[in-house]
Protein backbone atom coordinates (compact mmCIF):
# COMPACT_ATOMS: atom_id res chain seq x y z
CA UNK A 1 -0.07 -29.27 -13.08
CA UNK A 2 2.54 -27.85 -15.65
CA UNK A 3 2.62 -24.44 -13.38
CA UNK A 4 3.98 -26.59 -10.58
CA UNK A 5 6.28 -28.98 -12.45
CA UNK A 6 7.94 -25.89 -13.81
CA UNK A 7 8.22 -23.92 -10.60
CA UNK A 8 9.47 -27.45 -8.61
CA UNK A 9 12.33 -27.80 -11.47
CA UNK A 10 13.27 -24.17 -11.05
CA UNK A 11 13.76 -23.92 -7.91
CA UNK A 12 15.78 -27.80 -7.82
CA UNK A 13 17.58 -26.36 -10.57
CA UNK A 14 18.81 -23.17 -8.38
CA UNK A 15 19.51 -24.44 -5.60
CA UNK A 16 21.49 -27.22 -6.81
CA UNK A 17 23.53 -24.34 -9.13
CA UNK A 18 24.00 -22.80 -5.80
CA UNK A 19 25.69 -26.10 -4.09
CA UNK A 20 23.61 -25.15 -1.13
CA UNK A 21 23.35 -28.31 0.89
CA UNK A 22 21.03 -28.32 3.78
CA UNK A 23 23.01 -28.80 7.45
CA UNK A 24 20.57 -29.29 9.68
CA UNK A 25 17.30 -30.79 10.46
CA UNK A 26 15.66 -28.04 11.76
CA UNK A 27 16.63 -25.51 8.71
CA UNK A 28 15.30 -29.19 6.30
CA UNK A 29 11.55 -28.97 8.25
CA UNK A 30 11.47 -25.33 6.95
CA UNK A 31 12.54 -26.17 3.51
CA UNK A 32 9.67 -29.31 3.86
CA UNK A 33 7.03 -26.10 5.29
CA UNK A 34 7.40 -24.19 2.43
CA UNK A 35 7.40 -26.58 0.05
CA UNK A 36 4.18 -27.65 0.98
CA UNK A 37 3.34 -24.09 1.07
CA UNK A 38 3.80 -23.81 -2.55
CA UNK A 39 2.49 -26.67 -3.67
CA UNK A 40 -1.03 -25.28 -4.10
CA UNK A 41 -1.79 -23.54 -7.25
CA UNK A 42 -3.92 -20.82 -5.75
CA UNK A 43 -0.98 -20.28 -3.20
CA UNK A 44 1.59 -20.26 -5.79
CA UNK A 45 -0.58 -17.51 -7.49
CA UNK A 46 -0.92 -15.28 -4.50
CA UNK A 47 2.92 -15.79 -3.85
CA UNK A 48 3.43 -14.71 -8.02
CA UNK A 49 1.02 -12.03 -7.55
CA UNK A 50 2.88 -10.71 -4.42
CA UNK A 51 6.37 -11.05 -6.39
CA UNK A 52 5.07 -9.31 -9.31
CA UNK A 53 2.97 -6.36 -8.24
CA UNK A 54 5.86 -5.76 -5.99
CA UNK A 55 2.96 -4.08 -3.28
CA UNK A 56 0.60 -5.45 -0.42
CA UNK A 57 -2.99 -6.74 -1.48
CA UNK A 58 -5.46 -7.52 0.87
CA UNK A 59 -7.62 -10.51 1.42
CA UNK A 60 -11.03 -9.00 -0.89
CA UNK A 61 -8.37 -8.06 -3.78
CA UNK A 62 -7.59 -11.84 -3.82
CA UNK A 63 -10.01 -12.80 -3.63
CA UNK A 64 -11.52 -10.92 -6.67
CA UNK A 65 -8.06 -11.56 -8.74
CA UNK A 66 -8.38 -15.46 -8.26
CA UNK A 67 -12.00 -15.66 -8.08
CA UNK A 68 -11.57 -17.79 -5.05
CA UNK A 69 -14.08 -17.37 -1.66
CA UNK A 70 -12.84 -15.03 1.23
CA UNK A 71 -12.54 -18.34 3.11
CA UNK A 72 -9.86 -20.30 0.99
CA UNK A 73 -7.81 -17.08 0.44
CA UNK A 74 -7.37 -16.72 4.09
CA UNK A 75 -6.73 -20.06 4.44
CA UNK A 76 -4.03 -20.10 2.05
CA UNK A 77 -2.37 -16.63 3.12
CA UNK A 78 -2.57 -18.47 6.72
CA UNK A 79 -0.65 -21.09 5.06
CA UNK A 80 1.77 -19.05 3.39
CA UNK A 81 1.85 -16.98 6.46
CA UNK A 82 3.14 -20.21 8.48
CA UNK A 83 6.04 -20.81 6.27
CA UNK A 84 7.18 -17.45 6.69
CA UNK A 85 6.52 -16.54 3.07
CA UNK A 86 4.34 -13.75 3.52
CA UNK A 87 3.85 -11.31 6.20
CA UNK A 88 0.48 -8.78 7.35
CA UNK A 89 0.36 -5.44 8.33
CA UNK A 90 -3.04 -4.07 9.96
CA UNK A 91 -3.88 -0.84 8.57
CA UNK A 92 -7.09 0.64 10.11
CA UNK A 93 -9.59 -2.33 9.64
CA UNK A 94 -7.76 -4.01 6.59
CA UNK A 95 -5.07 -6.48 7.03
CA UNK A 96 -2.55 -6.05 3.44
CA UNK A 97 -0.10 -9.03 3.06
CA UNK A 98 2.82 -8.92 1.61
CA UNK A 99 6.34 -10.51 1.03
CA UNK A 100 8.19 -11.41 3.92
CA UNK A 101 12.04 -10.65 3.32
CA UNK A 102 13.84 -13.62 2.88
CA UNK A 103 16.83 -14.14 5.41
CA UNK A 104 18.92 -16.35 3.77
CA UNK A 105 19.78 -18.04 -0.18
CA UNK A 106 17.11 -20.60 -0.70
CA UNK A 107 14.08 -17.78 0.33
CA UNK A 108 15.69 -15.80 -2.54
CA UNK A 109 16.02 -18.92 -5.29
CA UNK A 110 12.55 -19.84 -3.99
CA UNK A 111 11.39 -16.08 -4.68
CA UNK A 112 13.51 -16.13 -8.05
CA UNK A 113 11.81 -19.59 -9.46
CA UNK A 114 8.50 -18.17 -8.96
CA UNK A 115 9.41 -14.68 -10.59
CA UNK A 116 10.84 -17.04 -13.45
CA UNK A 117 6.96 -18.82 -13.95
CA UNK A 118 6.49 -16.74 -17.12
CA UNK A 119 3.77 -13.71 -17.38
CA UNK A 120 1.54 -15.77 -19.67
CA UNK A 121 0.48 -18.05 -17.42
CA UNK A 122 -0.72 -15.28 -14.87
CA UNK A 123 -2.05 -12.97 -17.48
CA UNK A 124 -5.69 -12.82 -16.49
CA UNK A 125 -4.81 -12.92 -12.98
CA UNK A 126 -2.06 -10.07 -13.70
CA UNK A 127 -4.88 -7.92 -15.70
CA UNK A 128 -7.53 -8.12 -12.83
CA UNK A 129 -4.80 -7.12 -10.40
CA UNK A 130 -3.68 -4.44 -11.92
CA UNK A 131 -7.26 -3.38 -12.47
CA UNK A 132 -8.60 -3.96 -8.64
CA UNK A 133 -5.24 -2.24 -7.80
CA UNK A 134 -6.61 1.26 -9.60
CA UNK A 135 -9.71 0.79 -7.21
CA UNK A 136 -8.09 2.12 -4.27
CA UNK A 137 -8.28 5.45 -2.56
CA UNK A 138 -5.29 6.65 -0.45
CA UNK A 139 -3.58 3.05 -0.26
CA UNK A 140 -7.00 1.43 1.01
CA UNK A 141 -9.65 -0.91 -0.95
CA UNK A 142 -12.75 0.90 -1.33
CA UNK A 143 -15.14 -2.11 -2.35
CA UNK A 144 -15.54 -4.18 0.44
CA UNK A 145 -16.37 -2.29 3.01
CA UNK A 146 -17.64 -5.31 5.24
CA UNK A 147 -14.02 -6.46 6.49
């Protein structure tokens, strides 16, 4: 509960440093989808992990960092995936995710307050990352073979 309290404030705290106002309705319904987006801790952790590794992960490395089921990580990446947060790129039979680029200021405060959720309350996830990261061979995860 802390993790998101803290990320909420940071980004509020940007964006109104910023004196971004929002214009229009349509631009406030993607503010409201991403939001929501983040408002998951296990999303909020795959969009820190993606921020911090700086590199694309695929759906078994998630799932192995978190220690979540295949099934909720691809729900959430779908999820993050709808609010334009993340992005996929089909290499072969894997699909990697990554960060999508953000187009405008609040994408980049949103990316900034989550870089600014400090390291030690990631650090296992960090460790087992960077870890399941070394596993690869040529760019591509070697332990699940079944995807």
């Amino acid at each position: 509960m802390q993790f998101k309290k803290q990320f909420i404030n940071s980004v509020l705290l940007l964006h109104m440093r910023k004196n971004t106002y929002v214009q229009y309705y349509g631009k406030m319904d993607n503010y409201i989808k991403i939001f929501k987006a983040l408002s998951d801790t296990t999303r909020l952790k795959i969009m820190w992990l993606l921020i911090n590794i700086d590199e694309k992960i695929c759906v078994s490395e998630i799932v192995d960092v978190l220690e979540e089921y295949q099934y909720n990580v691809s729900r959430h990446l779908r999820i993050l995936k709808g609010a334009q947060l993340i992005n996929e790129v089909k290499e072969g039979k894997w699909v990697f995710y990554y960060l999508s680029p953000m187009k405008d200021e609040f994408g980049e405060l949103v990316q900034q307050a989550i870089h600014s959720i400090p390291d030690s309350e990631m650090t296992n996830e960090m460790m087992k990352c960077k870890k399941r990261l070394t596993m690869r061979e040529n760019g591509i995860d070697t332990l699940d073979d079944n995807v």
